[in-house]
C-alpha atoms as a PDB file:
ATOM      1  CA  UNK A   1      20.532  15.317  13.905  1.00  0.00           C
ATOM      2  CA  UNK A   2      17.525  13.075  14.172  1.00  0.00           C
ATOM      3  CA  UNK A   3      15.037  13.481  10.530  1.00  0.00           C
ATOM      4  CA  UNK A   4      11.451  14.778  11.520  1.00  0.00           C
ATOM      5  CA  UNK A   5       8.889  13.079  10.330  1.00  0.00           C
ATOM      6  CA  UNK A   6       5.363  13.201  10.424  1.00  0.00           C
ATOM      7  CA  UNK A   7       3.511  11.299  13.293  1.00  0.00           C
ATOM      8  CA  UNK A   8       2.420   7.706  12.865  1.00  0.00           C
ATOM      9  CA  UNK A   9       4.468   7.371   9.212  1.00  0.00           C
ATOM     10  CA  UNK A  10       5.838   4.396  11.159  1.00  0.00           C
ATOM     11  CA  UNK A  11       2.532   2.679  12.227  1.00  0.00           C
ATOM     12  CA  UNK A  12       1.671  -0.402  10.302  1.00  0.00           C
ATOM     13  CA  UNK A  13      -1.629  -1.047   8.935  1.00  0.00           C
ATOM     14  CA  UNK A  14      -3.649  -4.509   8.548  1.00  0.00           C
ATOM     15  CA  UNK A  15      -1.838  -6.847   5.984  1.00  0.00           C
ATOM     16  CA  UNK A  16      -4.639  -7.484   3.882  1.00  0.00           C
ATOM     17  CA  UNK A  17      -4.540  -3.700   3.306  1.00  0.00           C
ATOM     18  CA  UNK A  18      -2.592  -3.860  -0.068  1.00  0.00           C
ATOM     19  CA  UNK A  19      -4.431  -7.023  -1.330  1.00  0.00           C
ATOM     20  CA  UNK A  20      -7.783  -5.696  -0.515  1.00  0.00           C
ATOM     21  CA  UNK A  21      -6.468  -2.408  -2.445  1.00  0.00           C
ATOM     22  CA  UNK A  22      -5.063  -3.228  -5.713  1.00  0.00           C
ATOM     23  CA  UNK A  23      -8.975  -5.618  -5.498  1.00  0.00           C
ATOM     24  CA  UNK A  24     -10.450  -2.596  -5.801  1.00  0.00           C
ATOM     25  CA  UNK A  25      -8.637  -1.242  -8.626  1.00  0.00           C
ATOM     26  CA  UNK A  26      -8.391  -4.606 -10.535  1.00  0.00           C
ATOM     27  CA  UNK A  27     -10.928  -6.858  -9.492  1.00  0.00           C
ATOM     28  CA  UNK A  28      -7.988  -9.683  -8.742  1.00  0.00           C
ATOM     29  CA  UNK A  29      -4.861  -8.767  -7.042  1.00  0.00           C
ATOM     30  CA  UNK A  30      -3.148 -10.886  -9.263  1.00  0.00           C
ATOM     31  CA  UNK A  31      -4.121  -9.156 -12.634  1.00  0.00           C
ATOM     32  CA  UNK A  32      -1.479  -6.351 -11.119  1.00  0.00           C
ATOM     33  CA  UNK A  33       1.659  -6.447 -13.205  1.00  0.00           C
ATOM     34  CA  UNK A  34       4.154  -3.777 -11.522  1.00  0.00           C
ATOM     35  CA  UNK A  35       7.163  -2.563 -13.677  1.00  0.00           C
ATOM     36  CA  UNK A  36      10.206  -1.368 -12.309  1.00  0.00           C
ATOM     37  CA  UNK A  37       9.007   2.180 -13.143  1.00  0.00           C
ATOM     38  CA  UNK A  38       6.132   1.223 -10.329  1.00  0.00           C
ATOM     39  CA  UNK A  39       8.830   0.069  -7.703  1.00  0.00           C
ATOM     40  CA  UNK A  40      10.389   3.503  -8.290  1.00  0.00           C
ATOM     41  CA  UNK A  41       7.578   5.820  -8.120  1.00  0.00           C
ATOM     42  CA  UNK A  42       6.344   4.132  -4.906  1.00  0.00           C
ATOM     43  CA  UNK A  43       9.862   3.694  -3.094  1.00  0.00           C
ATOM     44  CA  UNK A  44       8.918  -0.326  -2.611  1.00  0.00           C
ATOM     45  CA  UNK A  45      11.221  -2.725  -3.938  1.00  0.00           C
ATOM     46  CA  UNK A  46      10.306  -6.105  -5.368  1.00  0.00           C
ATOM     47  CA  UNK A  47      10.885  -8.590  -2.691  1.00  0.00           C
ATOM     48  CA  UNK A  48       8.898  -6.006  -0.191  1.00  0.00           C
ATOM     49  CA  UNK A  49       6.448  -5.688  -2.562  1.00  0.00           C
ATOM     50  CA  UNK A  50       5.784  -9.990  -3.136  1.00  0.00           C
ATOM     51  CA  UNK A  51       5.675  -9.780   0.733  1.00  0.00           C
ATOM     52  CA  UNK A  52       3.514  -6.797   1.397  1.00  0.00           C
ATOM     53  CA  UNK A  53       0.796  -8.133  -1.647  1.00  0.00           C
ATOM     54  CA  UNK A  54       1.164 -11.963  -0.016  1.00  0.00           C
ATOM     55  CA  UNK A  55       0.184 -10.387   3.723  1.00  0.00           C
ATOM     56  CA  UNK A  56       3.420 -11.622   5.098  1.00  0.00           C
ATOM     57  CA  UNK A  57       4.337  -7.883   6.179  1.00  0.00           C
ATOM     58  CA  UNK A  58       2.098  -4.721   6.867  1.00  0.00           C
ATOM     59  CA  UNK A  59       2.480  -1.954   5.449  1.00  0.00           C
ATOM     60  CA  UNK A  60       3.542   1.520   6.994  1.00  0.00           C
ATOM     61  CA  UNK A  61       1.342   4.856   6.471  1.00  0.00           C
ATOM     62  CA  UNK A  62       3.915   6.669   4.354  1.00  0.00           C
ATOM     63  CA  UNK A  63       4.410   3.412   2.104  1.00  0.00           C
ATOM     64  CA  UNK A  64       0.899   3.570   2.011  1.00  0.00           C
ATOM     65  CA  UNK A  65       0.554   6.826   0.710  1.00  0.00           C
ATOM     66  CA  UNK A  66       3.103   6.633  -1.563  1.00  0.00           C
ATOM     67  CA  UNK A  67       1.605   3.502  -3.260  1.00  0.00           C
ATOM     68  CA  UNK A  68      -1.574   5.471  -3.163  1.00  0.00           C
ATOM     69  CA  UNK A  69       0.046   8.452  -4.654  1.00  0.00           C
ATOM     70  CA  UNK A  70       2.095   6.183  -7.474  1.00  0.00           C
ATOM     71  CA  UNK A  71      -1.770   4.443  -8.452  1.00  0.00           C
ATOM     72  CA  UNK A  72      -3.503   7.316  -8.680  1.00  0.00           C
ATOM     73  CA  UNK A  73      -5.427   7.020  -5.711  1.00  0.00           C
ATOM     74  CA  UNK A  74      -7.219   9.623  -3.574  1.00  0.00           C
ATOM     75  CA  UNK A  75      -5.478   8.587   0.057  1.00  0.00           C
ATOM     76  CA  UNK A  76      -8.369   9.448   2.681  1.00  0.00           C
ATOM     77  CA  UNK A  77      -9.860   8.407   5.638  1.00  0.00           C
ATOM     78  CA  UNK A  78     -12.449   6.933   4.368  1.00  0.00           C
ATOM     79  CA  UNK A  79     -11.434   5.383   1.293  1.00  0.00           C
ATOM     80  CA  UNK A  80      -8.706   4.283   3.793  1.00  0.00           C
ATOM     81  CA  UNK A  81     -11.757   2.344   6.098  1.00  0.00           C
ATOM     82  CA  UNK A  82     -13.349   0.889   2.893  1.00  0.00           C
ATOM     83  CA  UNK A  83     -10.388  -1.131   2.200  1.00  0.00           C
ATOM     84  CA  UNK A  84      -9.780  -2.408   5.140  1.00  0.00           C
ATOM     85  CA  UNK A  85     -13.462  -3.719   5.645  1.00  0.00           C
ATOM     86  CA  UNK A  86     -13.630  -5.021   1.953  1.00  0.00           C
ATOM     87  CA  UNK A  87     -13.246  -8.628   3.004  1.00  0.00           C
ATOM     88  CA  UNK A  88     -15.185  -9.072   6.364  1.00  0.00           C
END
């Protein structure tokens, strides 16, 4: 029995997406510390988590909103847009 999901939970989004987002919160990407209580709440392990923060991977809407969901953030469309245009 195949799991439903909803659609596009799969789709990737632009790599710089996490960078650009934990720049918003902390005003340097690299002042973010994560504990393992972090990798929990957001379902991300470590090594995905170097990778996704270094751009090497994108990543996917539902990791997106669970990060979102795990900092605290409101996850909208347009909060979703300012991110991604944060470093034209």
């Amino acid at each position: 029995m195949k799991q439903q999901t909803e659609p596009n939970s799969d789709a990737l989004v632009s790599r710089e997406c996490v960078r650009n987002l934990l720049t918003s919160l902390h005003g340097n990407y690299e002042y973010f510390k994560p504990t393992n209580r972090f990798y929990s709440s957001c379902g991300i392990n470590c090594r995905r988590w170097a990778k996704l923060v270094r751009g090497e991977l994108s990543i996917t809407v539902d990791e997106l909103k669970r990060l979102c969901h795990a900092m605290n953030v409101t996850f909208t469309a347009e909060t979703f847009a300012r991110q991604l245009k944060l470093f034209e």
